[in-house]
Protein backbone atom coordinates (compact mmCIF):
# COMPACT_ATOMS: atom_id res chain seq x y z
CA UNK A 1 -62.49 44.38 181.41
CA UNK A 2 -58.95 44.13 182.75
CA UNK A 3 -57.75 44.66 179.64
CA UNK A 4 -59.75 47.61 178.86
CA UNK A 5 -58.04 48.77 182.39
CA UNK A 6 -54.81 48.03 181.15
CA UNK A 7 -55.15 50.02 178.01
CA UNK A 8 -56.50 53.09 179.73
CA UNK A 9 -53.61 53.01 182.32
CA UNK A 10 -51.18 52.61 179.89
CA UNK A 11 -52.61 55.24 177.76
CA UNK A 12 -53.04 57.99 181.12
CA UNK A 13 -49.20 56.92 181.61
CA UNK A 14 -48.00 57.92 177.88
CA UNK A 15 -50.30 61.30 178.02
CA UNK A 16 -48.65 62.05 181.47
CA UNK A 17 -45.10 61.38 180.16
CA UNK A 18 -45.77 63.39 177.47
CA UNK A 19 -47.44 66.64 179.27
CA UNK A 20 -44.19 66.07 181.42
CA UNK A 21 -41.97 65.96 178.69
CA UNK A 22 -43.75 69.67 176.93
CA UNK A 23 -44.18 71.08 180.58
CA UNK A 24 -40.24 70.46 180.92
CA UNK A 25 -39.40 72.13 177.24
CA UNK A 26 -41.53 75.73 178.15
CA UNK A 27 -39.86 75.15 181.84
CA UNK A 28 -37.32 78.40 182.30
CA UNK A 29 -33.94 77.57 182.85
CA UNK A 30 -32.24 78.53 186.01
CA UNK A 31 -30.16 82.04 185.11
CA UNK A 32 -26.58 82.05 186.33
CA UNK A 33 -25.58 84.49 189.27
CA UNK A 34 -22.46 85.82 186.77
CA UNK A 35 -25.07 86.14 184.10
CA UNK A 36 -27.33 88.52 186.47
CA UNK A 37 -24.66 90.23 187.45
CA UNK A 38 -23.58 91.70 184.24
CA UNK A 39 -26.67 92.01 182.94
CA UNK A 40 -27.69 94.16 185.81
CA UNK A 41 -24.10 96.10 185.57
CA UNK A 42 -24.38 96.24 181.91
CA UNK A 43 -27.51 96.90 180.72
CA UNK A 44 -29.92 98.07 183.74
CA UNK A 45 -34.08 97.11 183.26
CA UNK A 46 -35.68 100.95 182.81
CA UNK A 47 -38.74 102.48 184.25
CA UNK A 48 -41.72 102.72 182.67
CA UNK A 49 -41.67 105.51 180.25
CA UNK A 50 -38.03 105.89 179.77
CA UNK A 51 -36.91 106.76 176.17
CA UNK A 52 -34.21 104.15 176.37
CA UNK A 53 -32.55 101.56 178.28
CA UNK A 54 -28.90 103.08 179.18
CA UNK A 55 -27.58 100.11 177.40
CA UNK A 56 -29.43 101.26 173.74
CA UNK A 57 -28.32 105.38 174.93
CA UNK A 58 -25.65 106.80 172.63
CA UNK A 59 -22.25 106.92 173.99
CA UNK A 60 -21.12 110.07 175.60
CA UNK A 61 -18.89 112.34 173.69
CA UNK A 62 -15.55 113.08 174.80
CA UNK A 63 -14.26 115.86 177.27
CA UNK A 64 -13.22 118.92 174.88
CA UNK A 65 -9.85 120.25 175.34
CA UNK A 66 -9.44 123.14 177.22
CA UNK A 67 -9.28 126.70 174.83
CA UNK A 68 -5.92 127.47 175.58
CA UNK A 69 -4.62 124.13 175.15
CA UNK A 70 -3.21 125.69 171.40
CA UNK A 71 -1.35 128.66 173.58
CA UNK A 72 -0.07 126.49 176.26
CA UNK A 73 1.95 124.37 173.28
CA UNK A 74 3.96 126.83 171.60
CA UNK A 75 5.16 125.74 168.03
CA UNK A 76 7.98 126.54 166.01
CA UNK A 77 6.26 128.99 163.60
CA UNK A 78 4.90 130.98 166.82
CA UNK A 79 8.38 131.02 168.42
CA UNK A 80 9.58 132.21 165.52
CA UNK A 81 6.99 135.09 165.11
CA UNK A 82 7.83 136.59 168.72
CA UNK A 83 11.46 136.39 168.41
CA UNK A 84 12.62 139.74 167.48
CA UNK A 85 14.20 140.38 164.21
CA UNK A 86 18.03 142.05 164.55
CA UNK A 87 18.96 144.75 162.16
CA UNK A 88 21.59 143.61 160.68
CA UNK A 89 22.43 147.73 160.20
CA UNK A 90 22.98 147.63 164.09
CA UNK A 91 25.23 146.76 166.08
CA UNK A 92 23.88 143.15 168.84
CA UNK A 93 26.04 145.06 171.60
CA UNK A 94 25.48 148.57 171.42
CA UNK A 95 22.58 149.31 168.70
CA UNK A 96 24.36 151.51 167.06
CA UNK A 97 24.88 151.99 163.21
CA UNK A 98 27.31 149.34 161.53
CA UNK A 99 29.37 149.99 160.10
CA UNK A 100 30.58 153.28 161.61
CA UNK A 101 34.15 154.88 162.37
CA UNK A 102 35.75 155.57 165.90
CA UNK A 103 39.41 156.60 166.61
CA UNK A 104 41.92 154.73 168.36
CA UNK A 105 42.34 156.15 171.72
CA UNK A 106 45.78 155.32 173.00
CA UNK A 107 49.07 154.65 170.74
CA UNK A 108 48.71 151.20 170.82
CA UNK A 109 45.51 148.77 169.93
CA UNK A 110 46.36 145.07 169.66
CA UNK A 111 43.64 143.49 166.58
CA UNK A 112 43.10 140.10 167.17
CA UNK A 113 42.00 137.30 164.85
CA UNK A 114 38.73 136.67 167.11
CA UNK A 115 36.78 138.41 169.81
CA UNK A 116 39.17 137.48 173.04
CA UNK A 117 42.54 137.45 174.40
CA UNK A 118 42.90 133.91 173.72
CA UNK A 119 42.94 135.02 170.10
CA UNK A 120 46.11 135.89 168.18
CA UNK A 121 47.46 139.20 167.33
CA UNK A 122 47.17 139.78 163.86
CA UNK A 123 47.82 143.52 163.97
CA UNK A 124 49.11 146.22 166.23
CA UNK A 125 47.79 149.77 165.40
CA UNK A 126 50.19 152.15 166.68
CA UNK A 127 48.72 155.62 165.29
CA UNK A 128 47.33 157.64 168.17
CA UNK A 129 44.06 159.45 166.89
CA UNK A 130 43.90 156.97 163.49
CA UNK A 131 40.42 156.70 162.17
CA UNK A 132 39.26 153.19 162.78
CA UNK A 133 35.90 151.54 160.88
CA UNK A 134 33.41 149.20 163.17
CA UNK A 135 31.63 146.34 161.19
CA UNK A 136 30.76 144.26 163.70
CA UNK A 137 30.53 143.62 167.40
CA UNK A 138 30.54 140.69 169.92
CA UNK A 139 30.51 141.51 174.60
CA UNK A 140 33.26 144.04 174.82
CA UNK A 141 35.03 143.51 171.60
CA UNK A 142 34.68 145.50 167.84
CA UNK A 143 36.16 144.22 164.55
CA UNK A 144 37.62 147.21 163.18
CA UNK A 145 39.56 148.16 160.04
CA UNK A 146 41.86 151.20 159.09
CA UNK A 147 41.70 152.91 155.53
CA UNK A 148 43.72 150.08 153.95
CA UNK A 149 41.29 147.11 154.97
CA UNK A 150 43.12 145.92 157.77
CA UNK A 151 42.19 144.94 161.03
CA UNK A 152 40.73 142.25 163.24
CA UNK A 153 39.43 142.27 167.05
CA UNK A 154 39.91 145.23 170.02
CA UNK A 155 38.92 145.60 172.91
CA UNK A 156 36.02 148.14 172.93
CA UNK A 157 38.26 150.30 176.09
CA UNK A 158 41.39 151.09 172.79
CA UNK A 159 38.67 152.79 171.23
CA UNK A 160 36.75 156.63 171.30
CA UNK A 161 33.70 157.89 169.91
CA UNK A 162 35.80 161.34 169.31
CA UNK A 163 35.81 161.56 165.22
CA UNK A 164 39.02 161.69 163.07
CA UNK A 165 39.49 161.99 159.65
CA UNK A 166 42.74 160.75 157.23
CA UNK A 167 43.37 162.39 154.17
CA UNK A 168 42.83 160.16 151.22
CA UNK A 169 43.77 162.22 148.58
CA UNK A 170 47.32 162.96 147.37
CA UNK A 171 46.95 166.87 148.24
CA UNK A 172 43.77 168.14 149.58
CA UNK A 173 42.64 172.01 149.94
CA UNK A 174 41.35 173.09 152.72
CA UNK A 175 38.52 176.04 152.52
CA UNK A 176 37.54 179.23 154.58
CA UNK A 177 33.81 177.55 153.49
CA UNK A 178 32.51 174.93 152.38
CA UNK A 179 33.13 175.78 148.67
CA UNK A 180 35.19 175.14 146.11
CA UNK A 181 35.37 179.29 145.46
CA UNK A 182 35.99 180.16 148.72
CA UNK A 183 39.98 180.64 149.74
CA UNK A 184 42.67 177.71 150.37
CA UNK A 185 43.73 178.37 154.08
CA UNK A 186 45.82 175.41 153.86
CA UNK A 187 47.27 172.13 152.36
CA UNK A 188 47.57 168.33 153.74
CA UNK A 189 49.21 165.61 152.32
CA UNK A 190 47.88 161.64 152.11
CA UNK A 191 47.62 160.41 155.35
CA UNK A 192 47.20 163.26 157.76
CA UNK A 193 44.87 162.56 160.80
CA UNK A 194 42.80 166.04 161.72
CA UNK A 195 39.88 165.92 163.91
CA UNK A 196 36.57 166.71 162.88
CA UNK A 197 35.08 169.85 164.28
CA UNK A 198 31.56 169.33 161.74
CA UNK A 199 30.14 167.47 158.16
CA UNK A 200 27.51 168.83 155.71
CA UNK A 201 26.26 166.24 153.24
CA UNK A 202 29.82 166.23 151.03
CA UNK A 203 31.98 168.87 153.35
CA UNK A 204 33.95 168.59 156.75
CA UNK A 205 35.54 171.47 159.28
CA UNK A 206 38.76 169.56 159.94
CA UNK A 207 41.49 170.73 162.49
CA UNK A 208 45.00 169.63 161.63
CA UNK A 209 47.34 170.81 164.44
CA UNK A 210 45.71 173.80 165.01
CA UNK A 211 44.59 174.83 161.73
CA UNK A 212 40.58 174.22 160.54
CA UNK A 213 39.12 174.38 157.52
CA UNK A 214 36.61 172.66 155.29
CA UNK A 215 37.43 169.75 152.96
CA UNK A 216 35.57 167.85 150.56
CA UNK A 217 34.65 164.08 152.03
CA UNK A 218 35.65 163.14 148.69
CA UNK A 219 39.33 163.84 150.04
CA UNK A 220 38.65 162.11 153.00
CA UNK A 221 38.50 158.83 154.79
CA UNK A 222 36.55 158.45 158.26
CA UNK A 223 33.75 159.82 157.48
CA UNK A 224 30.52 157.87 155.30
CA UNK A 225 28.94 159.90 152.21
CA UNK A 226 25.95 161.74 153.28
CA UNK A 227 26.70 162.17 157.21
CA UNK A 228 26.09 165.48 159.20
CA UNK A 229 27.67 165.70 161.96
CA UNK A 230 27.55 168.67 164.64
């Protein structure tokens, strides 16, 4: 009998160790408070009938630039379109045709090797009236050049916008009209200055001290093929 007893205890004792063993094994485990705390941050629990926990939701997509984000950064090929194209046929100062002719305006006109009067003196014009070519221009300063090629710098105050004319040919006839019929009032010699009273396409009214009459542009230098002047 007492062993019976002892056989049934010790059997009750190894069940109960073992139902305490498999209760501790399904027994949840304690969760950390970091743990919880994430989680909850991280991935929220969601209502019934939500579509998705915020944590399975596709990311947001990113801010779009603003429209005129292009136009606020200006590149190099826009620059480049709204800068304004210079004629190179005009002058940067004046816009006025380059080349074109002037006269000098006193007796003296000092051409200098550059646009200043820090510049040397490369020529000294000294013909009062002399017909004077513009090819380019830079603040108050021309390059000029006389018949021969020669020039350099002046100041735009030595020069006028009154026309002259030199005679380029040996001898050149001067007309009643502007034809080669019509009568020889008078004569002038290579290098004459006259002023010019008018131009047709190939003829100029010339005054040379106090005589006028036209003259082929041919025969003359001041004056560009083609111009009409009134």
């Amino acid at each position: 009998m007492t062993g019976r007893i002892g056989w049934a205890l010790a059997g009750a004792f190894v069940w109960g160790a073992s139902f305490a063993f498999a209760e501790g094994t399904t027994r949840p485990m304690p969760r950390p408070e970091g743990l919880v705390a994430v989680a909850a941050t991280t991935a929220p629990a969601t209502e019934p009938g939500d579509a998705a926990s915020p944590a399975l939701a596709a990311p947001a997509a990113a801010a779009p630039l603003p429209t005129d984000t292009a136009d606020t950064i200006p590149t190099a090929a826009a620059a480049s379109a709204k800068a304004p194209i210079r004629d190179p046929n005009l002058g940067a100062v004046t816009n006025l045709p380059l080349p074109r002719y002037v006269s000098l305006k006193g007796n003296e006109g000092n051409a200098r090797r550059g646009p200043g009067l820090t510049h040397r003196i490369d020529w000294v014009f000294t013909r009062s009236g002399m017909p004077l070519k513009i090819t380019a221009e830079y603040e108050n300063w021309r390059r000029v050049e006389d018949a021969e090629g020669v020039g350099g710098w002046v100041h735009y105050s030595l020069l006028s916008g009154v026309r002259s004319a030199l005679v380029a040919a040996d001898l050149a006839e001067f007309h009643s009209r502007p034809q080669d019929e019509a009568e020889v009032v008078f004569k002038a010699e290579r290098n004459v200055v006259g002023w010019v009273q008018e131009c047709a396409p190939d003829w100029c009214r010339i005054s040379v001290d106090g005589d006028k009459g036209w003259v082929r542009k041919s025969a003359l230098w001041g004056v560009a093929p083609g111009e009409s002047i009134e």
